[in-house]
Structures are given as C-alpha cells and as structure tokens.
Protein backbone atom coordinates (compact mmCIF):
# COMPACT_ATOMS: atom_id res chain seq x y z
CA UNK A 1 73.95 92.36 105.15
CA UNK A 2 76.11 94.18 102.14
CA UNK A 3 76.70 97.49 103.23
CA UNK A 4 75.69 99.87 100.21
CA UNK A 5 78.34 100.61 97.92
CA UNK A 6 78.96 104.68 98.32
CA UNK A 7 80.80 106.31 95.19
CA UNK A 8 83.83 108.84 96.54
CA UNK A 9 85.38 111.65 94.94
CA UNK A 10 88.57 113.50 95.73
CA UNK A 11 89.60 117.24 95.32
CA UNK A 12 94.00 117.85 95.58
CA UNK A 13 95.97 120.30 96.47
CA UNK A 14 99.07 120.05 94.51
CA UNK A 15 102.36 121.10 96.41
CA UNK A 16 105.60 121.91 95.13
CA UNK A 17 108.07 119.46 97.57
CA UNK A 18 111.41 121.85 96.76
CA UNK A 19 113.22 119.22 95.38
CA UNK A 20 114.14 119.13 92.10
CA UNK A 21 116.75 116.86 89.82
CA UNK A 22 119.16 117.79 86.72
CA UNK A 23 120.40 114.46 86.27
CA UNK A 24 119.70 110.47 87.13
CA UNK A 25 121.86 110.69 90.27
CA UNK A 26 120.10 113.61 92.00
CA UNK A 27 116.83 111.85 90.57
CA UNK A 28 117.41 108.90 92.37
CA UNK A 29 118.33 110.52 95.96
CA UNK A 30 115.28 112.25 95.97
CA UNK A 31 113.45 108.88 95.06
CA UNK A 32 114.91 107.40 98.11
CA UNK A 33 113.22 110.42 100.16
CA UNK A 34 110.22 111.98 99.06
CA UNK A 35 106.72 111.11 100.61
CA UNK A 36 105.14 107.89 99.17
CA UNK A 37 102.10 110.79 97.95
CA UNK A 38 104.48 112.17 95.49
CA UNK A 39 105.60 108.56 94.15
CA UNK A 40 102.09 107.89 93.55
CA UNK A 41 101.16 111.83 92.10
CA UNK A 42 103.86 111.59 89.88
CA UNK A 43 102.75 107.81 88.27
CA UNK A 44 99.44 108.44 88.32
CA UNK A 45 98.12 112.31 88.36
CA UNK A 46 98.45 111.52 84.22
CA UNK A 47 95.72 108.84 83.91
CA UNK A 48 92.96 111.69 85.42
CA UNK A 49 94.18 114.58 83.28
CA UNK A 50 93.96 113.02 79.99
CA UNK A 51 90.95 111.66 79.39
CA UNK A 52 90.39 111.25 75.83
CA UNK A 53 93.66 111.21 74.68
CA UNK A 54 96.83 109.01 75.58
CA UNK A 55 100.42 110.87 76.28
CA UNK A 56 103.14 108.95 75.12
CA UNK A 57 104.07 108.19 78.85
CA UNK A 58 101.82 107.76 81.90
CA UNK A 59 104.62 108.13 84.11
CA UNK A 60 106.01 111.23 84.48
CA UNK A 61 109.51 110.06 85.72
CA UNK A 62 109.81 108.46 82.14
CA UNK A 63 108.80 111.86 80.18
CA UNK A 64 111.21 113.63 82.12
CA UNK A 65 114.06 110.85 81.55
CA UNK A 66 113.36 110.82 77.85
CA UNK A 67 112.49 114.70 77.25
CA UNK A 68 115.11 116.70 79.12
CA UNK A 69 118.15 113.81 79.12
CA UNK A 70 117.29 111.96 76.22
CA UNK A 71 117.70 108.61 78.39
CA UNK A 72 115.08 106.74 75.50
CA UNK A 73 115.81 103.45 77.04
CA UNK A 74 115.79 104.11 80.19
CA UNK A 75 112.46 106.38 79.48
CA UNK A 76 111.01 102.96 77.71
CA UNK A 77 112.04 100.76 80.84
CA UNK A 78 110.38 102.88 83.44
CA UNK A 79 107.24 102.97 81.50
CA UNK A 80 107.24 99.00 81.14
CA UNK A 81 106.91 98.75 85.03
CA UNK A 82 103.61 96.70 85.37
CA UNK A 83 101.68 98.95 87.05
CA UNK A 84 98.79 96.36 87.72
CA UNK A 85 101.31 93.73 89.71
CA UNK A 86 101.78 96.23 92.40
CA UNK A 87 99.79 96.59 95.20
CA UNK A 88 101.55 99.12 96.53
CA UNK A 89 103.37 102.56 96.94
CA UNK A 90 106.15 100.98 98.79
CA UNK A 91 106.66 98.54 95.45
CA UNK A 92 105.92 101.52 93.38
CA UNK A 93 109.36 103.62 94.68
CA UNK A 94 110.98 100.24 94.67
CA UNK A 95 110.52 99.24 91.51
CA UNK A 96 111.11 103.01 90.29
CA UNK A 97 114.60 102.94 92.55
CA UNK A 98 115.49 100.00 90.79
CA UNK A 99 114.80 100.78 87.11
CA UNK A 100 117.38 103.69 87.09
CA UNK A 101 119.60 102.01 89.18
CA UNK A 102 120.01 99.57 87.11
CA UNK A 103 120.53 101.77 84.33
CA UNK A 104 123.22 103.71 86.25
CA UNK A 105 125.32 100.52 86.15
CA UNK A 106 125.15 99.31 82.92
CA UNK A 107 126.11 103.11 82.13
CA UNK A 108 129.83 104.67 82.74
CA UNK A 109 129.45 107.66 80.76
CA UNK A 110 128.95 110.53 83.04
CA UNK A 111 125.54 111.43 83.80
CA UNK A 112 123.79 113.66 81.54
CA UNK A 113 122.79 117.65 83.05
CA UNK A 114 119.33 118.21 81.91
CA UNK A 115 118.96 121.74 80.21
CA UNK A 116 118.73 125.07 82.45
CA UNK A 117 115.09 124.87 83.00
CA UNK A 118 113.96 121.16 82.52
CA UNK A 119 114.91 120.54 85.51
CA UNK A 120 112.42 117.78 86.91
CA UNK A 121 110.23 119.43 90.39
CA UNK A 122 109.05 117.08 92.70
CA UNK A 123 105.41 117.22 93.83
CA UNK A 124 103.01 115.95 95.85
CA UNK A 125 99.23 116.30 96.36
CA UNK A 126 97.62 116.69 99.66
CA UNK A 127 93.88 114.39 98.81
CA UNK A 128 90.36 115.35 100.27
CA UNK A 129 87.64 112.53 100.09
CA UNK A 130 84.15 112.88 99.87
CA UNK A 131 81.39 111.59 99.16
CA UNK A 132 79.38 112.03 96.15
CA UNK A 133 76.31 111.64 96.97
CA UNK A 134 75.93 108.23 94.78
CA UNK A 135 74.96 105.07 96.37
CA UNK A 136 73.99 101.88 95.20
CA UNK A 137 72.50 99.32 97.32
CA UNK A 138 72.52 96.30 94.85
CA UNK A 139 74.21 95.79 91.61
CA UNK A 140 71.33 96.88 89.09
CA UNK A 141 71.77 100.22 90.73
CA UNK A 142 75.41 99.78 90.94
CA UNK A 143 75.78 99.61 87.24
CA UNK A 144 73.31 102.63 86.23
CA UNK A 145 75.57 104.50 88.61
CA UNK A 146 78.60 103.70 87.16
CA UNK A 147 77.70 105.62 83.58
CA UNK A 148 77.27 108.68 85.43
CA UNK A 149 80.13 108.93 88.04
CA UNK A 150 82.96 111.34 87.50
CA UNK A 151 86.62 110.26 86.28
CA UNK A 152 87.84 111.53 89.68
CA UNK A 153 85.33 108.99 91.04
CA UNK A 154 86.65 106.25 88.76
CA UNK A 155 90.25 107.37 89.73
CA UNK A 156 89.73 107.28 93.45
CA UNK A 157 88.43 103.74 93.54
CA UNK A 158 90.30 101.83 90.55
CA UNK A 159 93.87 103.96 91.93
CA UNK A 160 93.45 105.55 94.76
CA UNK A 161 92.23 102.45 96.81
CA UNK A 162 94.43 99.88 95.62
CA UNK A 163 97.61 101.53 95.79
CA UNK A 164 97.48 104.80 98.67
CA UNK A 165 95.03 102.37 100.71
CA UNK A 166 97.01 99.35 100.06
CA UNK A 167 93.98 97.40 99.26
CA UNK A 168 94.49 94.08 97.60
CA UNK A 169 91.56 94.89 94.88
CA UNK A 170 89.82 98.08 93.57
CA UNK A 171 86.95 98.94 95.57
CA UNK A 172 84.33 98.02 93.04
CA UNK A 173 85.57 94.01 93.19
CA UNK A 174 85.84 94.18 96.86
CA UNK A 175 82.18 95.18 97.22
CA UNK A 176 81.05 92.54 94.38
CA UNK A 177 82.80 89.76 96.02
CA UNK A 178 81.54 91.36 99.71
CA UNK A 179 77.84 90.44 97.36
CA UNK A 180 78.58 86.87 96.91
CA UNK A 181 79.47 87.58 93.12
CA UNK A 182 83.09 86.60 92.70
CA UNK A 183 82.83 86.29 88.92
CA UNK A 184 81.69 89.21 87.94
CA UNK A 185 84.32 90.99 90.32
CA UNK A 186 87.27 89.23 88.59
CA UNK A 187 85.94 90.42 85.46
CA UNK A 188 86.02 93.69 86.94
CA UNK A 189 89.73 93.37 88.27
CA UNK A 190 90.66 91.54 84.67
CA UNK A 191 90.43 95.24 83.30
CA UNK A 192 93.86 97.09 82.88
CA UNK A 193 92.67 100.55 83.50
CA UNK A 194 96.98 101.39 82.93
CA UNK A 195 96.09 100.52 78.76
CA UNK A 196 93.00 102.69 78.59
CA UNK A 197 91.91 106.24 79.26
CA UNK A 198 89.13 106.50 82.35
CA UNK A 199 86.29 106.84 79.70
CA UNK A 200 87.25 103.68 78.24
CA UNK A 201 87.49 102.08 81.89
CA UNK A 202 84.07 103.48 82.78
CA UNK A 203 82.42 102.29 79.12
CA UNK A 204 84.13 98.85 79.74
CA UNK A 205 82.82 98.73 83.06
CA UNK A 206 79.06 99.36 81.53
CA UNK A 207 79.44 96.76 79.01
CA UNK A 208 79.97 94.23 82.07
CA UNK A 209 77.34 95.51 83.41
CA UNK A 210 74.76 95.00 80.31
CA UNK A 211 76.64 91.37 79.87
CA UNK A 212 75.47 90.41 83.59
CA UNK A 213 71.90 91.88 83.25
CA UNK A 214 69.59 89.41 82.40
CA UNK A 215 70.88 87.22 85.20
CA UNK A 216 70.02 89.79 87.62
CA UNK A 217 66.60 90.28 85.83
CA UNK A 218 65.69 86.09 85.70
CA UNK A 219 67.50 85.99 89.70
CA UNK A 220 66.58 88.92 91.21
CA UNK A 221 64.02 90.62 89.12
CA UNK A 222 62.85 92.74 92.23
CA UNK A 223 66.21 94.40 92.20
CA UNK A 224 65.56 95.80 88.50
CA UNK A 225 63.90 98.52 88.15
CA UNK A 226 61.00 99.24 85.91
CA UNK A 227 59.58 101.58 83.45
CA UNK A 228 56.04 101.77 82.09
C-alpha cells in the first residue's frame, strides 16, 4: 500500500557566511568553498520571494555580475544554466564554477572592482521541515490539496527535494508514479517551475488535476468525493 502523500513546509534562518566578493576572481574562490546550502539559497531563495512578479534574474549570482560589474554577458550566461537538467547541488556549483571561468578566459582585461558597497555577501539558510498538517491519501484528495498549500509548500517539494535531497524527481511525481500513475506524473515533471512564478506552478498543477478527473470519477468513483 501507497503511503499517504504528507504536504511539508519549511521555515529558514538566513545566515550571513562572512564572505563576500568585489570582483569575478574573489567570486569564484568563494564558489569553490562555501556550503552547498548557500549555492542552492543563492539560485533559488528568488523563486519563493517573488510570487507574482518575475525579477529580471532568478539567480542572484547573475544580478550581482550584471548590477555591480556590469559583466551583461556573463550575467546572461549564468542565467541560461538549465536549471531543470540538474539534479543536483554538486552540478549546481559546477556548472556555476564553470560559467565564470569560462568567462575569465576569454577575458584579459583586468577584472572589474565592484563599487564600495555592492560588494556581493554570501549567505546561507539553515532549513526547518515540518509538516503541514495536509495529507492526501489518494489523488482526488491530492489535487483539492494542492489549491490550498502554501508557496513554501510548493517550494519545498518542486526545489527543495530534487536538488538539497538529491532526488531524481519532485516529490509530487515520485508519489504518483509510487500510485501506479506514471502519466500523469510525467506531466507533472514536464512543468518548468524555473519559467513561471509558484502561483503559476500551483494553478498549472490544478489544471492537471481537473484534466485527469473524470478518469478518476469513471475508475475510481469511491475515491471522489461527493456533495448533495
């Protein structure tokens, strides 16, 4: 038997690391040696906070690059990393490491100083996990759940688990497939949560969910609930 599907939220503590870069160079040392939680803060903490609205970068290595050193291209590359081919946080530095790299040779003009005060701080943020209190135990429930969850909730399981966890799927397919529903979890993972805000993730999410309905309702009509 399935084990029910239990929604998670997560509360952070952001931390101030004491590292801190002026230009690419000192940038990419500290790439090389912060924790893999301040890799991941600093490419994802964006995607919670803005929730209506899109900033022109995600990543906040590439706002930094193009705001205080006016590196555009270099800005432009590190926010064409495909987010959804990695799997993990190891990749995510890696990739990161090798974007500016690769900049810093094809460049021989010395490295630009960022102004005094733009200097880019290096944080990290400690996670909690718990519980929400949500559970579905089949996937009619699953999808009424879904329209009321949080955007941390959304963030933990689409983000959080694929990439911190180093899970090969968000948690959402993994418990569909788990179900015997492969489909409708590649449908799931076929959503690029990196080109949308969390509200649009969560209303594309529903729409799945009211696609896939009336086969639960013809296959499993005890599952759906009623009204009178």
């Amino acid at each position: 038997m399935v084990t029910p599907f239990t929604f998670d939220t997560e509360r952070r503590l952001v931390v101030l690391t004491g590292r801190k870069a002026c230009n690419l160079k000192q940038l990419l040392e500290h790439l090389n040696q912060v924790s893999g939680s301040c890799i991941f803060y600093h490419t994802h903490y964006l995607y919670l906070i803005h929730h209506f609205e899109k900033p022109r970068f995600y990543n906040e290595f590439a706002n930094w690059v193009s705001g205080a050193l006016q590196e555009e291209q270099l800005a432009e590359r590190l926010a064409a990393i495909d987010l959804l081919a990695i799997t993990s946080i190891r990749e995510m530095r890696e990739a990161v490491i090798a974007t500016v790299n690769k900049h810093l040779e094809g460049n021989h003009r010395p490295p630009r100083e960022c102004p005094p005060g733009e200097e880019f701080h290096f944080c990290e943020a400690k996670s909690f996990i718990m519980p929400t209190g949500q559970v579905a135990h089949n996937i009619p429930e699953f999808f009424e759940t879904i329209e009321h969850v949080t955007n941390a909730c959304l963030h933990f399981h689409f983000f959080e688990a694929r990439l911190r966890l180093e899970r090969p799927t968000n948690d959402f397919s993994q418990w569909l497939r788990d179900l015997g529903e492969p489909s409708l979890a590649s449908k799931i993972d076929d959503l690029n949560p990196y080109s949308m805000t969390l509200e649009e993730l969560k209303h594309a999410i529903m729409r799945l969910g009211r696609k896939y309905r009336p086969k639960y309702a013809i296959c499993a009509p005890n599952l759906v609930k009623t009204t009178n």
